[in-house]
N, C-alpha and C. Protein backbone atom coordinates (compact mmCIF):
# COMPACT_ATOMS: atom_id res chain seq x y z
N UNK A 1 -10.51 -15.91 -6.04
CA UNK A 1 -10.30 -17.26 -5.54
C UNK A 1 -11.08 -18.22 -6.42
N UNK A 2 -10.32 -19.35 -7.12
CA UNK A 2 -10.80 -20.32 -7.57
C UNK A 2 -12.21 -20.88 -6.92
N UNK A 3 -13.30 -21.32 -7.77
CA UNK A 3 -14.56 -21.79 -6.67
C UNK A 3 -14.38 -22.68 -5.89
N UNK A 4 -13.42 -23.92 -6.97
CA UNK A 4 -13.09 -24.92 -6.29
C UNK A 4 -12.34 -24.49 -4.79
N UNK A 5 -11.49 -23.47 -4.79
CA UNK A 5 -11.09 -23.40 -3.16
C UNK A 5 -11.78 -22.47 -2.13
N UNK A 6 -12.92 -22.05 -2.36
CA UNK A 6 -14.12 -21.86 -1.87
C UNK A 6 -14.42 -22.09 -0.32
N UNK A 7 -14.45 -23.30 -0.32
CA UNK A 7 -14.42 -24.09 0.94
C UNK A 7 -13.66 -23.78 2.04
N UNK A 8 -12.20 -22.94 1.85
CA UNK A 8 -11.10 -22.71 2.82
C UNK A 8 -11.96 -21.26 3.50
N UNK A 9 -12.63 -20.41 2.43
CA UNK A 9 -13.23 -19.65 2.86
C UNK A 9 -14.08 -19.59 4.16
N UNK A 10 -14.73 -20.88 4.27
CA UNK A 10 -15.75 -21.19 5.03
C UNK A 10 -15.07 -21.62 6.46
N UNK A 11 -13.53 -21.76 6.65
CA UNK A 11 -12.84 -21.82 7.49
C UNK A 11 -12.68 -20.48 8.54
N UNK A 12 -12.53 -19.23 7.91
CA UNK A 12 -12.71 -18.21 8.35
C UNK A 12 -13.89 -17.38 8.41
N UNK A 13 -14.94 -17.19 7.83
CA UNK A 13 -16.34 -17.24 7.91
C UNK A 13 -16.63 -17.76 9.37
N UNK A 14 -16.73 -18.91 9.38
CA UNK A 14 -16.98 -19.85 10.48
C UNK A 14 -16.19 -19.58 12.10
N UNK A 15 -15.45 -19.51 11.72
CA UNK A 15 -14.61 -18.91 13.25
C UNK A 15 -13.54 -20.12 13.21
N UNK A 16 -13.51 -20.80 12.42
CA UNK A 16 -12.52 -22.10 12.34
C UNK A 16 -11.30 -22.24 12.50
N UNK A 17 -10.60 -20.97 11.68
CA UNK A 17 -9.62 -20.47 11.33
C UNK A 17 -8.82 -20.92 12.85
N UNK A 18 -7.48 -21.36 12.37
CA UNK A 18 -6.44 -21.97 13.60
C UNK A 18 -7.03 -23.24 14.37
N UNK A 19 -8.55 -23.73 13.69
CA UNK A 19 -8.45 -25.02 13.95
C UNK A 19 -8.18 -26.12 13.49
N UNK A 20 -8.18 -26.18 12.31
CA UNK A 20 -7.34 -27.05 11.20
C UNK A 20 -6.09 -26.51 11.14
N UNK A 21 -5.19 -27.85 10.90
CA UNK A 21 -3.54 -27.97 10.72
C UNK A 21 -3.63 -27.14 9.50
N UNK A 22 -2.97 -26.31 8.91
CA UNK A 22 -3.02 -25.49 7.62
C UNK A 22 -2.18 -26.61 6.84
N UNK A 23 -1.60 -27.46 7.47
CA UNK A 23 -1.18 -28.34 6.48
C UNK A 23 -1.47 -28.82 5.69
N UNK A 24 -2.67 -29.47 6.50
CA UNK A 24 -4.01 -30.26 5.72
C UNK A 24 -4.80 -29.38 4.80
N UNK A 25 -4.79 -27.76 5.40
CA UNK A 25 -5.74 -26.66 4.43
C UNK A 25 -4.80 -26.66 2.84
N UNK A 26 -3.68 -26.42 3.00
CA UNK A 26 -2.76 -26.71 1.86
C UNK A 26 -2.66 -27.97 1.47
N UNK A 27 -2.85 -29.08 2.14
CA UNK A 27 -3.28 -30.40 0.84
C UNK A 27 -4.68 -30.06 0.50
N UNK A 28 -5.50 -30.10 1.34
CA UNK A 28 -6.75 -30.34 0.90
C UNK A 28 -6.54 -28.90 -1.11
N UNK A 29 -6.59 -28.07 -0.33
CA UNK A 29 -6.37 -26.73 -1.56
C UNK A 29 -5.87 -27.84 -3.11
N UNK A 30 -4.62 -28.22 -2.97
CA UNK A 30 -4.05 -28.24 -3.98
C UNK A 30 -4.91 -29.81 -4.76
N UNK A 31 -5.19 -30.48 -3.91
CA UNK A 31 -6.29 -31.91 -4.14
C UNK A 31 -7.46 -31.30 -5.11
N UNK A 32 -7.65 -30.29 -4.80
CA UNK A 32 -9.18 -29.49 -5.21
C UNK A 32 -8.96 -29.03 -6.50
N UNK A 33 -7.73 -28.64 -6.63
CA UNK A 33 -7.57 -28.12 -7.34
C UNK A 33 -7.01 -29.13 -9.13
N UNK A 34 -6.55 -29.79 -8.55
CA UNK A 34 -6.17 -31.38 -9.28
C UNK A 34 -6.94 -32.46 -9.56
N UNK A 35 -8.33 -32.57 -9.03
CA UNK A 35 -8.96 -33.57 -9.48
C UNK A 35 -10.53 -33.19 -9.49
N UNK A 36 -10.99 -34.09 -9.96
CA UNK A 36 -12.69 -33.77 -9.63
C UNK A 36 -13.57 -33.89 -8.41
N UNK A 37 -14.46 -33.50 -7.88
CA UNK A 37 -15.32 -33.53 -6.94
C UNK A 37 -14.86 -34.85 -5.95
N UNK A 38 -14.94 -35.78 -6.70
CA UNK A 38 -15.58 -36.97 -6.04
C UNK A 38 -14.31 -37.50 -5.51
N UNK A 39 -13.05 -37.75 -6.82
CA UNK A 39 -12.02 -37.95 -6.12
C UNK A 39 -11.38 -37.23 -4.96
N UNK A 40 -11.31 -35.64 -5.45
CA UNK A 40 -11.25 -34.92 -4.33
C UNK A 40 -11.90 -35.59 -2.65
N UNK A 41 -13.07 -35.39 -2.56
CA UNK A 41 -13.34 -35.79 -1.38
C UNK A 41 -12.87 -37.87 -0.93
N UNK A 42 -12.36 -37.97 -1.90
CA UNK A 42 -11.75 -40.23 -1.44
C UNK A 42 -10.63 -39.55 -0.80
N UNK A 43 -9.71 -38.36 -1.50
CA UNK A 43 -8.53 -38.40 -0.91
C UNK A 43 -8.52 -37.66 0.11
N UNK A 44 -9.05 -36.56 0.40
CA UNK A 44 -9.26 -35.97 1.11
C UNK A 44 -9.86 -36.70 2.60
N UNK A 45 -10.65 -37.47 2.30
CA UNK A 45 -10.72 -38.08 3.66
C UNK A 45 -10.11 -39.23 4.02
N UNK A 46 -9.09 -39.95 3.06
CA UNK A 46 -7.93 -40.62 3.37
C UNK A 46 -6.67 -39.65 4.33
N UNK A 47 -6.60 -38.72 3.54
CA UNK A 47 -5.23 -37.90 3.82
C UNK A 47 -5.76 -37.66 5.68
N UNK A 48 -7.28 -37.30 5.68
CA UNK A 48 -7.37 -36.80 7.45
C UNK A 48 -7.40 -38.05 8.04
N UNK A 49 -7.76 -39.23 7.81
CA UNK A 49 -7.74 -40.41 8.71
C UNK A 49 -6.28 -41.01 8.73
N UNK A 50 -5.00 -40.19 7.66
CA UNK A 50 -3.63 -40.76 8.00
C UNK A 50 -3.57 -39.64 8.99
N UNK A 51 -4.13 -38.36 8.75
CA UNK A 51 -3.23 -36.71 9.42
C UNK A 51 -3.69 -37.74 10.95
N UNK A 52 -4.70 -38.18 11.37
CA UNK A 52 -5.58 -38.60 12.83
C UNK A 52 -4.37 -39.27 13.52
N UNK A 53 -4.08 -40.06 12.29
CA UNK A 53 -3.11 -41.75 13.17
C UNK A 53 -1.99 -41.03 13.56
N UNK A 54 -1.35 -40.18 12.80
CA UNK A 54 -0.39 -39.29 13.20
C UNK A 54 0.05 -38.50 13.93
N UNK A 55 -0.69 -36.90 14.08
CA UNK A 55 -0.68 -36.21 14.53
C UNK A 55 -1.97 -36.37 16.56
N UNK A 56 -2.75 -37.51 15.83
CA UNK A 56 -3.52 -37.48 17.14
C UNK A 56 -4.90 -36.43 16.82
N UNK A 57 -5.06 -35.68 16.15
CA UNK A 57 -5.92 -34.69 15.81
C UNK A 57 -5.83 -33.98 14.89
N UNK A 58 -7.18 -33.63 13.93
CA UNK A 58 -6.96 -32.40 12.89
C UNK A 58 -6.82 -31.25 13.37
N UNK A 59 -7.34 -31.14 14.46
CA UNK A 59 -7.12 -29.55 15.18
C UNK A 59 -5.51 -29.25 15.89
N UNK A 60 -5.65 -28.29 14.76
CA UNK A 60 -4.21 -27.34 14.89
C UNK A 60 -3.53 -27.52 16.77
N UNK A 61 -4.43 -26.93 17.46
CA UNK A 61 -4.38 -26.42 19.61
C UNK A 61 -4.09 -28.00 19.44
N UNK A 62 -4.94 -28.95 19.54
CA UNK A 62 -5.03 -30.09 19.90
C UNK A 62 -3.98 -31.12 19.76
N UNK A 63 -3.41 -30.96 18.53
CA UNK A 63 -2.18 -31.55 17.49
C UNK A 63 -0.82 -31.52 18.50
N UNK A 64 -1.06 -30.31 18.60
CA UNK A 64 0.67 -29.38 19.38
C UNK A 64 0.32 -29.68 20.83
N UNK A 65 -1.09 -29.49 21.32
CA UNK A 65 -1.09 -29.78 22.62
C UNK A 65 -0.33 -31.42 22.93
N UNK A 66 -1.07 -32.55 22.25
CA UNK A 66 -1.06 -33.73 22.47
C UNK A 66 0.86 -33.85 22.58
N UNK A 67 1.34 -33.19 21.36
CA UNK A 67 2.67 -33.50 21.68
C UNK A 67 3.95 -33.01 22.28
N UNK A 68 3.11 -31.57 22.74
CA UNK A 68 4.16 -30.99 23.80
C UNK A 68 4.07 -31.69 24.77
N UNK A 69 2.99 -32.67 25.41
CA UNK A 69 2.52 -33.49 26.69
C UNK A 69 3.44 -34.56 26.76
N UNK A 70 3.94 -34.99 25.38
CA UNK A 70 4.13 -36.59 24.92
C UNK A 70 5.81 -36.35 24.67
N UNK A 71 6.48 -35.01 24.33
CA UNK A 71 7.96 -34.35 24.09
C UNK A 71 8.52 -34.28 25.46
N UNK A 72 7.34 -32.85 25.95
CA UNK A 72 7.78 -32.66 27.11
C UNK A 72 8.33 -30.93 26.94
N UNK A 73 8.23 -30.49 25.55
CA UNK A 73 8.49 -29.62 24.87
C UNK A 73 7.67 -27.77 25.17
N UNK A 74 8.37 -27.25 25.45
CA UNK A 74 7.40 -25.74 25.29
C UNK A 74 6.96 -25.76 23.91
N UNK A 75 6.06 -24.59 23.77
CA UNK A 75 5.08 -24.40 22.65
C UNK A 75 6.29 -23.23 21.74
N UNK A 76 6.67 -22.66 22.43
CA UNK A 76 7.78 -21.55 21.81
C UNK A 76 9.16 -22.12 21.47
N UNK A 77 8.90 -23.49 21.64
CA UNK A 77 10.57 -24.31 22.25
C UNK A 77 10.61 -24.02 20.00
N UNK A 78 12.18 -24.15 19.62
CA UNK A 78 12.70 -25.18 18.44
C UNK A 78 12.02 -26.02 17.91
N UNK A 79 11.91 -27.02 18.75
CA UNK A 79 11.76 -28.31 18.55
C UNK A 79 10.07 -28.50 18.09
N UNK A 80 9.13 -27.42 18.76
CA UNK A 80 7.90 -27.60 18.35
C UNK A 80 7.67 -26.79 16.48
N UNK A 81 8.31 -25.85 16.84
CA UNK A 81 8.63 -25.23 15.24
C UNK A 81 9.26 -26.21 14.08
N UNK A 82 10.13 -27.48 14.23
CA UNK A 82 10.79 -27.99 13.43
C UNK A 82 9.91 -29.69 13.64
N UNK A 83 9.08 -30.07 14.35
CA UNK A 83 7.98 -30.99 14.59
C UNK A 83 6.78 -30.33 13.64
N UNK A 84 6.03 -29.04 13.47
CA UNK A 84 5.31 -28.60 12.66
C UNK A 84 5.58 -28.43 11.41
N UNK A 85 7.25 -28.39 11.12
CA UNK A 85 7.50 -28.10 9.68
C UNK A 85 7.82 -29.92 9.14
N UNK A 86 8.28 -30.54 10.10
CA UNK A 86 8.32 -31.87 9.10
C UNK A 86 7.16 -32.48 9.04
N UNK A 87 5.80 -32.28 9.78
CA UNK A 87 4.54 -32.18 9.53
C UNK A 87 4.45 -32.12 8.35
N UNK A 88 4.34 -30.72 8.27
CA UNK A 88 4.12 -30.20 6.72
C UNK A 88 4.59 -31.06 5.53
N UNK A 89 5.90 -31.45 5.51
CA UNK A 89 6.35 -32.14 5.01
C UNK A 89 5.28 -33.60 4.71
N UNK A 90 5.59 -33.92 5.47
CA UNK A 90 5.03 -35.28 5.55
C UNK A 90 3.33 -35.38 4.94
N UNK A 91 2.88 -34.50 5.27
CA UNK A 91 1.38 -34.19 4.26
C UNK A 91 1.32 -34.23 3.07
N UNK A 92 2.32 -32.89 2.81
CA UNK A 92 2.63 -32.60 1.32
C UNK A 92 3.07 -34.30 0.56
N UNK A 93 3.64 -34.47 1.09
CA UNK A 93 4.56 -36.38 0.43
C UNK A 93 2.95 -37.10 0.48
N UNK A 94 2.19 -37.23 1.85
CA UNK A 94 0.74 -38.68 1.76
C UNK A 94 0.38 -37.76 0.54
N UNK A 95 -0.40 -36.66 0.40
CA UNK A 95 -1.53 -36.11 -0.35
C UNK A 95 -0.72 -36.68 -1.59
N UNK A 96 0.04 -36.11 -1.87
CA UNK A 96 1.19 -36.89 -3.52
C UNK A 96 1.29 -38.30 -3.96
N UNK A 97 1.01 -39.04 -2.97
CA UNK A 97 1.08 -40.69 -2.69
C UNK A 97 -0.43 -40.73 -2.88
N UNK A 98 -1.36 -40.43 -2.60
CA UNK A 98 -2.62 -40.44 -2.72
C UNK A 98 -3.29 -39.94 -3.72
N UNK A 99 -2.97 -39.29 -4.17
CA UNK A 99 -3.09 -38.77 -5.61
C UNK A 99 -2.77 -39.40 -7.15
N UNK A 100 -1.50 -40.07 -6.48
CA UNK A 100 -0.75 -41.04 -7.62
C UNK A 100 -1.23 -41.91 -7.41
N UNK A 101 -2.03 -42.73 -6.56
CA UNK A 101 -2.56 -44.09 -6.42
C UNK A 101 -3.84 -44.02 -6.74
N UNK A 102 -4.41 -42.42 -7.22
CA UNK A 102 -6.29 -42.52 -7.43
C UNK A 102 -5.76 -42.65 -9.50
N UNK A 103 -4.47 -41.76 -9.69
CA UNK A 103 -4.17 -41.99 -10.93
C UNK A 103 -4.04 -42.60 -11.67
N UNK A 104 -2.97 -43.44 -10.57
CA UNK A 104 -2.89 -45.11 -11.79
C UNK A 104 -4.12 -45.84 -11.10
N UNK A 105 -5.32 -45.66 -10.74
CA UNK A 105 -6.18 -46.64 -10.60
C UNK A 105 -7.16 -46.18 -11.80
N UNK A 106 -7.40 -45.11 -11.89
CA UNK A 106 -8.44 -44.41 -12.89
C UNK A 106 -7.89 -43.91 -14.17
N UNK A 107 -6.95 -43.96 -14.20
CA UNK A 107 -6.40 -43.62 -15.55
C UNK A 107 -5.85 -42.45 -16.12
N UNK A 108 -5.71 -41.21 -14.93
CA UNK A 108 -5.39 -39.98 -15.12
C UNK A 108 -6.26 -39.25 -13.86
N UNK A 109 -6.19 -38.09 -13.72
CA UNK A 109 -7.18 -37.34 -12.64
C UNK A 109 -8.38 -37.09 -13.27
């Protein structure tokens, strides 16, 4: 494992594991892996204060809870499986948007 992704380690170590959206574990990863320290952590805590406004929570239970309440949806339903995958989506697209905007401000990564 790259050092730089190091950190995901400390997710499972920790007992963390299934409390972060893996969405965010897969932006954060590929951020780490693309820029330096410092930028890393601007975008990185941009990307969780959009994942917040969004999803309602970084925690994975919490995320799905808030919107099976707010659907009306089972946890096993379709609809929560195809709500988590355009998630995904939608991460993958901010972290890319956020990335391109630290680029053309600085001049490259």
């Amino acid at each position: 494992m790259p050092t730089r992704l190091s950190f995901l380690h400390q997710f499972k170590l920790n007992g963390l594991r299934g409390m972060c959206c893996g969405a965010l574990l897969g932006a954060f990863a590929a951020v780490n892996l693309v820029t330096d320290s410092d930028r890393a952590r601007t975008i990185v805590a941009e990307l969780l204060e959009w994942y917040r406004t969004v999803a309602h929570s970084a925690f994975c239970k919490d995320s799905v809870i808030n919107w099976m309440i707010e659907s009306g949806y089972a946890h096993g339903n379709d609809q929560r499986k195809e709500r988590c995958a355009k998630l995904t989506g939608d991460v993958a697209a901010k972290a890319v948007e956020l990335l391109q905007s630290i680029r053309w401000k600085v001049g490259g990564y």
